[in-house]
PDB file of N, CA and C in Angstrom:
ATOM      1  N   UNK A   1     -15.015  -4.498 -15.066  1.00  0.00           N
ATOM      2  CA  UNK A   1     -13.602  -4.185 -15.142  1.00  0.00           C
ATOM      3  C   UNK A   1     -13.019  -4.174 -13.739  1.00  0.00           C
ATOM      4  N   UNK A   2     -12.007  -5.174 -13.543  1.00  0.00           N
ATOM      5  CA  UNK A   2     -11.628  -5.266 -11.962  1.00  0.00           C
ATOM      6  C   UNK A   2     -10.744  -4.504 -11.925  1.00  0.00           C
ATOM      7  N   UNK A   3     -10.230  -3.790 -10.622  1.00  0.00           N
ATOM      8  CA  UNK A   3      -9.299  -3.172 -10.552  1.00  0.00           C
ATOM      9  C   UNK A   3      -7.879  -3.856 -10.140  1.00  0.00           C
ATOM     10  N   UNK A   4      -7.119  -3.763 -10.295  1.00  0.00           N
ATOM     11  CA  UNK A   4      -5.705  -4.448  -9.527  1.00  0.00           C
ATOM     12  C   UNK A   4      -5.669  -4.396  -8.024  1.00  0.00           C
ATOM     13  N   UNK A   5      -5.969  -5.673  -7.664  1.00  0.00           N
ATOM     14  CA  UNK A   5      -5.683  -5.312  -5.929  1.00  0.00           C
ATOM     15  C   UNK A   5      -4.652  -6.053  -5.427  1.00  0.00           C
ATOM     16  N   UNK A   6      -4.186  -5.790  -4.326  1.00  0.00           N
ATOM     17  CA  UNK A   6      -3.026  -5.752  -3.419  1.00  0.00           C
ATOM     18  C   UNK A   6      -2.512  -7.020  -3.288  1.00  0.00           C
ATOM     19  N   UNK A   7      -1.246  -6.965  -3.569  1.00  0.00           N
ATOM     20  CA  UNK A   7      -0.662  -8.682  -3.716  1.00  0.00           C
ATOM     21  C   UNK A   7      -0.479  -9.083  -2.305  1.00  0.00           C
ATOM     22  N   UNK A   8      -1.155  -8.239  -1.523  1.00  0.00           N
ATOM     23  CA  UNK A   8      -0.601  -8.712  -0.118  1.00  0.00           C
ATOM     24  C   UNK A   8      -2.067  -9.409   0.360  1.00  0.00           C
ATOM     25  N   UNK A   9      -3.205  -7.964   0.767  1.00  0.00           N
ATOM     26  CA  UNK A   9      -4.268  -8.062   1.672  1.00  0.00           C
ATOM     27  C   UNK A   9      -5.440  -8.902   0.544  1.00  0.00           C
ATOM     28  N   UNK A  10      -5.092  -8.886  -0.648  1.00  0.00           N
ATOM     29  CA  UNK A  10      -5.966  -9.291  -2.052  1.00  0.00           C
ATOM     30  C   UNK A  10      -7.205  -8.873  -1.681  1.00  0.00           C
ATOM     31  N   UNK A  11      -7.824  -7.724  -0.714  1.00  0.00           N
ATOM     32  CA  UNK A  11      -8.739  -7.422  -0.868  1.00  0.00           C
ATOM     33  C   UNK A  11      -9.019  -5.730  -1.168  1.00  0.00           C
ATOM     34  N   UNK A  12      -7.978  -4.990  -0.623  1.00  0.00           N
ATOM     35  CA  UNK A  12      -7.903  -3.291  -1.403  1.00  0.00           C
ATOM     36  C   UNK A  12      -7.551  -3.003  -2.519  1.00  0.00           C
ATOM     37  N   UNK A  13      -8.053  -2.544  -3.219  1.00  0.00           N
ATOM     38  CA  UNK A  13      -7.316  -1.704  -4.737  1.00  0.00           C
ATOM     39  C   UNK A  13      -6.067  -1.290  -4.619  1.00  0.00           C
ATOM     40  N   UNK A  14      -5.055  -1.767  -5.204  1.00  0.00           N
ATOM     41  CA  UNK A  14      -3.668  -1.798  -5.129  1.00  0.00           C
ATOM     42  C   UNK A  14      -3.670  -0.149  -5.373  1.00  0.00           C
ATOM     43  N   UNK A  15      -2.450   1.206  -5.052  1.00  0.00           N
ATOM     44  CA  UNK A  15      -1.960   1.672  -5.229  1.00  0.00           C
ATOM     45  C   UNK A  15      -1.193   2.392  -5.312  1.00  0.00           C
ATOM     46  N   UNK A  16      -0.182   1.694  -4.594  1.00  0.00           N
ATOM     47  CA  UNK A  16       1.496   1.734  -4.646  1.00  0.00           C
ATOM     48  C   UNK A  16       2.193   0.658  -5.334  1.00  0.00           C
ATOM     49  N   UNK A  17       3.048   1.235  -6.687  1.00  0.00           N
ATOM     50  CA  UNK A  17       3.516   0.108  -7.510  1.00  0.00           C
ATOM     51  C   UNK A  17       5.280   0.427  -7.092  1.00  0.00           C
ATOM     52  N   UNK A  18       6.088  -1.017  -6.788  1.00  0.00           N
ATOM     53  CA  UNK A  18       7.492  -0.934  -6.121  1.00  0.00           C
ATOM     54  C   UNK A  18       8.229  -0.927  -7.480  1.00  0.00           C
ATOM     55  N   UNK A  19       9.222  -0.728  -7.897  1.00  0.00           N
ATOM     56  CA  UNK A  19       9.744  -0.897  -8.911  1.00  0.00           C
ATOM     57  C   UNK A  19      10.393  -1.987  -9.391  1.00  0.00           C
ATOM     58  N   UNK A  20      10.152  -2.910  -8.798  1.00  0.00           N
ATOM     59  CA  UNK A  20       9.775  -4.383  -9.223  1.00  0.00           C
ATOM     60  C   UNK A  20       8.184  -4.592  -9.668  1.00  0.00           C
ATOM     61  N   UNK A  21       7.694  -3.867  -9.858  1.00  0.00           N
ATOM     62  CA  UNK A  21       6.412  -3.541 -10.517  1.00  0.00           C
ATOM     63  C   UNK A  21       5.296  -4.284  -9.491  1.00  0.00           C
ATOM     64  N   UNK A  22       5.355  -5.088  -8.554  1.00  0.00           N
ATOM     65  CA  UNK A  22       4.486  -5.487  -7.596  1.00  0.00           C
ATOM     66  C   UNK A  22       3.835  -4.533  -7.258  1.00  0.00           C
ATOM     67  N   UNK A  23       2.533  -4.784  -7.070  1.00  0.00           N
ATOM     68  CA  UNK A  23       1.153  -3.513  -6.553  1.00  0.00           C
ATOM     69  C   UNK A  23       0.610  -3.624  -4.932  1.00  0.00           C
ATOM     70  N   UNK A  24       0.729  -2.755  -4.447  1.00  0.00           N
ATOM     71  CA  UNK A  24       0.459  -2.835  -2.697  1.00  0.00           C
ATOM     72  C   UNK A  24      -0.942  -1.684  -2.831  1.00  0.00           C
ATOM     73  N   UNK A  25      -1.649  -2.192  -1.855  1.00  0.00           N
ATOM     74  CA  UNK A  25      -2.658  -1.314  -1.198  1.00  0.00           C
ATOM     75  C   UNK A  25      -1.635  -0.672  -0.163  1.00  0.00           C
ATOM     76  N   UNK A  26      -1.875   0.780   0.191  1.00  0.00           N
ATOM     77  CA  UNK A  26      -1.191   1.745   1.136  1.00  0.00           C
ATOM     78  C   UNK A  26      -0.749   1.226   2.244  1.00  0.00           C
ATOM     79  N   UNK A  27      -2.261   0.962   2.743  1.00  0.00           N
ATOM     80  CA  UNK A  27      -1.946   0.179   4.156  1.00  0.00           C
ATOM     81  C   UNK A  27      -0.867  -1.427   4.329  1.00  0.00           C
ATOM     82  N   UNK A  28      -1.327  -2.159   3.881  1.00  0.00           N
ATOM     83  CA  UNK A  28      -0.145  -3.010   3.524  1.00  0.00           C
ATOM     84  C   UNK A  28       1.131  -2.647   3.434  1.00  0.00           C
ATOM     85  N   UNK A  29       1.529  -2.098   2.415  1.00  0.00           N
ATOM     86  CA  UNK A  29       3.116  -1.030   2.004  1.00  0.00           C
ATOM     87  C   UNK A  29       3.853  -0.928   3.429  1.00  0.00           C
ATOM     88  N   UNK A  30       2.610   0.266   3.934  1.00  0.00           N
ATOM     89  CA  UNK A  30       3.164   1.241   4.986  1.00  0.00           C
ATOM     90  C   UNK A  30       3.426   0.053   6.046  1.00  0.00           C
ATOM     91  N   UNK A  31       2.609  -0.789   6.640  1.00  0.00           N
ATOM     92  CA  UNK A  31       2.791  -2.012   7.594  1.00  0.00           C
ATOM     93  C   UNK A  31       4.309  -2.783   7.600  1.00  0.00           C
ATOM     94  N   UNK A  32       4.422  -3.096   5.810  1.00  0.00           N
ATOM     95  CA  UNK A  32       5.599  -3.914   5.927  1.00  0.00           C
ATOM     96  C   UNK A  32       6.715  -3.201   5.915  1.00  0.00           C
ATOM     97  N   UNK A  33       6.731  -1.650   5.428  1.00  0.00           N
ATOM     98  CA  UNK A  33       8.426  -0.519   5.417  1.00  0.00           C
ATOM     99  C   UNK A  33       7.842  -0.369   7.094  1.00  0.00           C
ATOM    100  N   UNK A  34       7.256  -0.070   7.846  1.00  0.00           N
ATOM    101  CA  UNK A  34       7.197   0.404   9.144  1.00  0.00           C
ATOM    102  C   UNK A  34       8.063  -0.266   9.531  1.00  0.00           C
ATOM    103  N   UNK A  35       8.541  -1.532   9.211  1.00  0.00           N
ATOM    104  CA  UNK A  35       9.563  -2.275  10.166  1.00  0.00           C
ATOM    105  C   UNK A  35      10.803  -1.548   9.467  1.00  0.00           C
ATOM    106  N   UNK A  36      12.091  -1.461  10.163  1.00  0.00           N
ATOM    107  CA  UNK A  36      13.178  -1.118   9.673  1.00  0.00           C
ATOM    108  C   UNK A  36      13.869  -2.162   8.807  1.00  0.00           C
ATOM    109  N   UNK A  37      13.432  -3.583   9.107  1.00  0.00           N
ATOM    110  CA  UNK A  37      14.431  -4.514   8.575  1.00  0.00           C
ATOM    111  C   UNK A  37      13.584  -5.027   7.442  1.00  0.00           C
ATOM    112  N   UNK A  38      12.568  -4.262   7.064  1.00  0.00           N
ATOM    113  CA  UNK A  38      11.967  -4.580   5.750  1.00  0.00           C
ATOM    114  C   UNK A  38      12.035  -3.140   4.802  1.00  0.00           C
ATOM    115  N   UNK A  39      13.249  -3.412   3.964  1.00  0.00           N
ATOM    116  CA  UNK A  39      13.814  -2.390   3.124  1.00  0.00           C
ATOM    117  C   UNK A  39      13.313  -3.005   1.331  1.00  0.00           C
ATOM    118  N   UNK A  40      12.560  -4.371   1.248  1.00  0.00           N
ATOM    119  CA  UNK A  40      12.796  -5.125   0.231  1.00  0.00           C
ATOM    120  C   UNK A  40      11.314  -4.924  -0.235  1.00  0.00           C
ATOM    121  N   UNK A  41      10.501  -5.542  -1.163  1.00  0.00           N
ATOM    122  CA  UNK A  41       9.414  -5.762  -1.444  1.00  0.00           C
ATOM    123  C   UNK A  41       8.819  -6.964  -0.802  1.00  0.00           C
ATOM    124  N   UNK A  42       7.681  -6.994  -0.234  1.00  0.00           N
ATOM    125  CA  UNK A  42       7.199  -8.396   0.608  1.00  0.00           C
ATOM    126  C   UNK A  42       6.998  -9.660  -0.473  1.00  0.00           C
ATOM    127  N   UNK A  43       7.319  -9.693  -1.339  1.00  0.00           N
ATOM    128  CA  UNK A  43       6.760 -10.314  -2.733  1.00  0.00           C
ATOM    129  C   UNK A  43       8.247 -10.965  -3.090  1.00  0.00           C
ATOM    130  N   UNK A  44       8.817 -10.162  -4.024  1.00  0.00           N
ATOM    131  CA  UNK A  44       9.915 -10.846  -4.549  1.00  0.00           C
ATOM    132  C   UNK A  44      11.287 -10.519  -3.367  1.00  0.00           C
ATOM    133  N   UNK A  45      11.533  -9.961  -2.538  1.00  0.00           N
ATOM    134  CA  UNK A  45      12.930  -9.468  -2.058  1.00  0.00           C
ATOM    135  C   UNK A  45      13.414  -8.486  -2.687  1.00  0.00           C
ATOM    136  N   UNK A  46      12.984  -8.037  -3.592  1.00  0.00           N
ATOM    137  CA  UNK A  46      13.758  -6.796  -4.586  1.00  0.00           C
ATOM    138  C   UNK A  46      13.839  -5.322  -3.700  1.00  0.00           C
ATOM    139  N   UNK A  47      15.238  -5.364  -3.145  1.00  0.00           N
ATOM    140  CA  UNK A  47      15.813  -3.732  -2.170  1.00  0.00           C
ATOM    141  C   UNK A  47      14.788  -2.787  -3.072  1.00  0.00           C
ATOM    142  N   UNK A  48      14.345  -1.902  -2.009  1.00  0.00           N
ATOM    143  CA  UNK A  48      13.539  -0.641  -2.010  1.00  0.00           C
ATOM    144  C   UNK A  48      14.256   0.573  -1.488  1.00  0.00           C
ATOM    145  N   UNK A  49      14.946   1.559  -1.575  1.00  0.00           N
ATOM    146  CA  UNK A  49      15.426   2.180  -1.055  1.00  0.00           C
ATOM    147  C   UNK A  49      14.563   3.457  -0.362  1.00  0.00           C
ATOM    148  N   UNK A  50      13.459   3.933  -0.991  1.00  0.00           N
ATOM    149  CA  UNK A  50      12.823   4.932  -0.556  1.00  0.00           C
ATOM    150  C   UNK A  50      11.755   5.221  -1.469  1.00  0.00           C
ATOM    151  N   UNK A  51      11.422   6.290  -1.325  1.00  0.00           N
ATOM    152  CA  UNK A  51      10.279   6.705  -2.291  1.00  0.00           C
ATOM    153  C   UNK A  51      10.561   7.091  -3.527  1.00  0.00           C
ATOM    154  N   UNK A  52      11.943   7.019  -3.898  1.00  0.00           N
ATOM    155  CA  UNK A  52      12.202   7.051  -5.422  1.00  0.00           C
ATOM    156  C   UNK A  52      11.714   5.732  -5.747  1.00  0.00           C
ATOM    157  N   UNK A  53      11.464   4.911  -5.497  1.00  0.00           N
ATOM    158  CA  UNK A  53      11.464   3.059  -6.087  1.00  0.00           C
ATOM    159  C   UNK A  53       9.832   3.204  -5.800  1.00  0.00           C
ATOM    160  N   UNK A  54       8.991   3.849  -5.384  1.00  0.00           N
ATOM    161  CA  UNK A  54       7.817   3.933  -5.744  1.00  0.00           C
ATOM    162  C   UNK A  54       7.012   4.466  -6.535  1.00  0.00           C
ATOM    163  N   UNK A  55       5.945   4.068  -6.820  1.00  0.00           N
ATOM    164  CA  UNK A  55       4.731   5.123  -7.701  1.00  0.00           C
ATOM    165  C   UNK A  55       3.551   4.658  -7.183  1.00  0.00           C
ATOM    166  N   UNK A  56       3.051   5.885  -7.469  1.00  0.00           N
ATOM    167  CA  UNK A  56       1.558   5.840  -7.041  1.00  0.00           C
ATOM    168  C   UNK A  56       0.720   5.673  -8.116  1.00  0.00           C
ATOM    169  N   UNK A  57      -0.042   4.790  -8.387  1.00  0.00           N
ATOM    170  CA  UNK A  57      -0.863   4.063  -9.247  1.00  0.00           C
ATOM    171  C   UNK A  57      -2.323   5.373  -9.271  1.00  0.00           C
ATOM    172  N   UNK A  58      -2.289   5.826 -10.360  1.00  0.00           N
ATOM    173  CA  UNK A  58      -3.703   6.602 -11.147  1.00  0.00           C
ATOM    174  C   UNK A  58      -4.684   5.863 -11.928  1.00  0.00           C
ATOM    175  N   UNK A  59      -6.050   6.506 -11.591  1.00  0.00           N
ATOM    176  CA  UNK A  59      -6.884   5.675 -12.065  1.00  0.00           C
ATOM    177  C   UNK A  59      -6.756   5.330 -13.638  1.00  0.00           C
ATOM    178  N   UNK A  60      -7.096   4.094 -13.990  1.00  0.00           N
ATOM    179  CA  UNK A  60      -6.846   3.900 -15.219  1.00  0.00           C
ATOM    180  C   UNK A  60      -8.102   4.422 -16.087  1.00  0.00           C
ATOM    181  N   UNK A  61      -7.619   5.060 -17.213  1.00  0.00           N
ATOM    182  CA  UNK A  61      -9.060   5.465 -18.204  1.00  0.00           C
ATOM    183  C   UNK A  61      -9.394   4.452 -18.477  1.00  0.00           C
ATOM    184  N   UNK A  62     -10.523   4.293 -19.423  1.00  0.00           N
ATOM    185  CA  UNK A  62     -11.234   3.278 -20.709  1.00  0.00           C
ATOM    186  C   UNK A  62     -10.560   3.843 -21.641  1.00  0.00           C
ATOM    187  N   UNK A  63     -10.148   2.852 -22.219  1.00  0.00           N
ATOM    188  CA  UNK A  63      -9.549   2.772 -23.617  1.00  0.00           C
ATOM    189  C   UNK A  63     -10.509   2.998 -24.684  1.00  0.00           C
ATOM    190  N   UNK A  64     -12.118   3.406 -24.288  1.00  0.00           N
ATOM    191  CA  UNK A  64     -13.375   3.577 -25.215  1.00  0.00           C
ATOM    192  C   UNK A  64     -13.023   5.146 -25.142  1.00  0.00           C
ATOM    193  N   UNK A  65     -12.744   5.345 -24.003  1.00  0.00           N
ATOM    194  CA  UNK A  65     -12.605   7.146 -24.248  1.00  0.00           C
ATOM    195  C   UNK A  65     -11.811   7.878 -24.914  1.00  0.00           C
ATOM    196  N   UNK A  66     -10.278   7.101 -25.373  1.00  0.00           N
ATOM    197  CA  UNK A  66      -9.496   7.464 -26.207  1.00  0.00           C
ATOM    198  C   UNK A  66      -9.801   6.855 -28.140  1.00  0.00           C
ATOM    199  N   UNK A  67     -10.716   6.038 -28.058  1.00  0.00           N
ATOM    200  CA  UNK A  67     -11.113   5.929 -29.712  1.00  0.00           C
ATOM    201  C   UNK A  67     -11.224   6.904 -30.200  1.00  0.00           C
ATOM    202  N   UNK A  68     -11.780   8.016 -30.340  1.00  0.00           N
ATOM    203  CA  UNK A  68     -12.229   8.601 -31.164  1.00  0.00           C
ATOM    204  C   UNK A  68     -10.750   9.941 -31.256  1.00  0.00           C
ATOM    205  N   UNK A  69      -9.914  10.301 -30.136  1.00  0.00           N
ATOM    206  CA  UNK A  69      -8.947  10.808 -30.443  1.00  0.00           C
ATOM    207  C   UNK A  69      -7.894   9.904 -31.056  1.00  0.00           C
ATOM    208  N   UNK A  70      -7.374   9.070 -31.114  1.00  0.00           N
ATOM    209  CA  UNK A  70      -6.782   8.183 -31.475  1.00  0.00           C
ATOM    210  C   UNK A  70      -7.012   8.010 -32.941  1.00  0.00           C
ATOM    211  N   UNK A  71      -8.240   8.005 -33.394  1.00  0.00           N
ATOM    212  CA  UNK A  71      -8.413   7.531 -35.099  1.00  0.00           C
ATOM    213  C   UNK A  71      -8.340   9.280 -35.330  1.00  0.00           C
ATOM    214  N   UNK A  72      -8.632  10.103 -35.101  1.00  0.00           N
ATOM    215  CA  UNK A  72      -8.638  11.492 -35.150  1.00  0.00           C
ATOM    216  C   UNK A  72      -6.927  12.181 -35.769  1.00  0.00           C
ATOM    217  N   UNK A  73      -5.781  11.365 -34.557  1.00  0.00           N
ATOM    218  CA  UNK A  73      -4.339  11.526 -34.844  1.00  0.00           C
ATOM    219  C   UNK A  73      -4.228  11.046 -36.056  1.00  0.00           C
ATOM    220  N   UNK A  74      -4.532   9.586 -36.101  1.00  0.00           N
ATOM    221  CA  UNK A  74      -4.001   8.905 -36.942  1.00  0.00           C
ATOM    222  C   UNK A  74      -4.729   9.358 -38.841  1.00  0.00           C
ATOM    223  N   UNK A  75      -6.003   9.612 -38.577  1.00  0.00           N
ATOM    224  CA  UNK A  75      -6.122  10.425 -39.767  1.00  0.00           C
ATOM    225  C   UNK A  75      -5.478  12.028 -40.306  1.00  0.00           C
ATOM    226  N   UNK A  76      -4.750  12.700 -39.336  1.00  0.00           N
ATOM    227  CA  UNK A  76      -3.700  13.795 -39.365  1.00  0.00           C
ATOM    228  C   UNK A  76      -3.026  13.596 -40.215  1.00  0.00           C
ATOM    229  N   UNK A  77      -2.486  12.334 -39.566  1.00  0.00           N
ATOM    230  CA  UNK A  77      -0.897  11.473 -40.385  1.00  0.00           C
ATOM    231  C   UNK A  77      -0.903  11.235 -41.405  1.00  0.00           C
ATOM    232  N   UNK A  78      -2.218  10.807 -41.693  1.00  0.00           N
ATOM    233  CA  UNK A  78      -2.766  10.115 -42.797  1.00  0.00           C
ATOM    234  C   UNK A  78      -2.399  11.174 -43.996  1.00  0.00           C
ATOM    235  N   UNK A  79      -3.336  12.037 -43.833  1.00  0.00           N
ATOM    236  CA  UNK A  79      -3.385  13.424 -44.743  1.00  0.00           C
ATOM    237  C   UNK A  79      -2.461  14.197 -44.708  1.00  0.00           C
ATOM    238  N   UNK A  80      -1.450  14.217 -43.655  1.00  0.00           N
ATOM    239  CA  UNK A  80      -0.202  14.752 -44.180  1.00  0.00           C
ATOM    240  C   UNK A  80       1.294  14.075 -44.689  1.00  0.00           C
ATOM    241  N   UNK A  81       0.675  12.732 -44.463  1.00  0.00           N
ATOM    242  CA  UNK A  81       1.744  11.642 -45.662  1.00  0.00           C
ATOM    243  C   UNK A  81       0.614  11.715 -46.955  1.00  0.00           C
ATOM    244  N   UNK A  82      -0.374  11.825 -47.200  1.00  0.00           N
ATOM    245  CA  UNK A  82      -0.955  11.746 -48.646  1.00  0.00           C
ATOM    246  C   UNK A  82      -1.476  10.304 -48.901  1.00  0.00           C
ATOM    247  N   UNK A  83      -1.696   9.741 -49.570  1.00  0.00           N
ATOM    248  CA  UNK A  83      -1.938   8.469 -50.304  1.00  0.00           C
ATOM    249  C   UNK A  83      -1.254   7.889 -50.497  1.00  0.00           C
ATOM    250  N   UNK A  84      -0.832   6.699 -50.252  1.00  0.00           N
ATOM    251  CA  UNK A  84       0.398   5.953 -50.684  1.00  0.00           C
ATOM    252  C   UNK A  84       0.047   5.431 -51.909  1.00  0.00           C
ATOM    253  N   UNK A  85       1.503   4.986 -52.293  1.00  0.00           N
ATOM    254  CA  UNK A  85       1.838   5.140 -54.156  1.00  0.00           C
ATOM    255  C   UNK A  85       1.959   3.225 -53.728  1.00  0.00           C
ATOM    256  N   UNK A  86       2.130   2.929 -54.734  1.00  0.00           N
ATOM    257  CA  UNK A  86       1.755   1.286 -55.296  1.00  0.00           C
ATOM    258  C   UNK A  86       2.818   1.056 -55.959  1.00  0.00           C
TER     259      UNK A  86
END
């Protein structure tokens, strides 16, 4: 399972996502806002204004770890809609 890495350095684990949804490794990010006249995303041009237009990317679970809660909800539902009628 690869992780998303950096549309810039393509070799760190991306995680800073711009709200143009492009993924930066930190160092990268921080390199290209360090300049003043780079307010945009290095990728598309899409204005960045500050750290509202960012997120910080969390590790992603396995989707194996949520099976068993997942069929768990959905049998809740199940039993409190009843059997469906025909």
């Amino acid at each position: 399972n690869k992780e998303t890495e950096c549309c810039v350095c393509m070799e760190r684990q991306a995680c800073i996502m711009l709200s143009c949804c492009h993924e930066f490794c930190e160092i990268c990010i921080d390199n290209w806002t360090r300049d003043e006249e780079h307010s945009n995303c290095p990728l598309c041009r899409t204005s960045v204004s500050g750290s509202d237009d960012t997120w910080v990317l969390m590790d992603k679970s396995d989707a194996k770890d949520h099976t068993s809660d997942v069929h768990s909800y959905l049998m809740r539902i199940a039993d409190r809609r009843g059997t469906p009628r025909s």
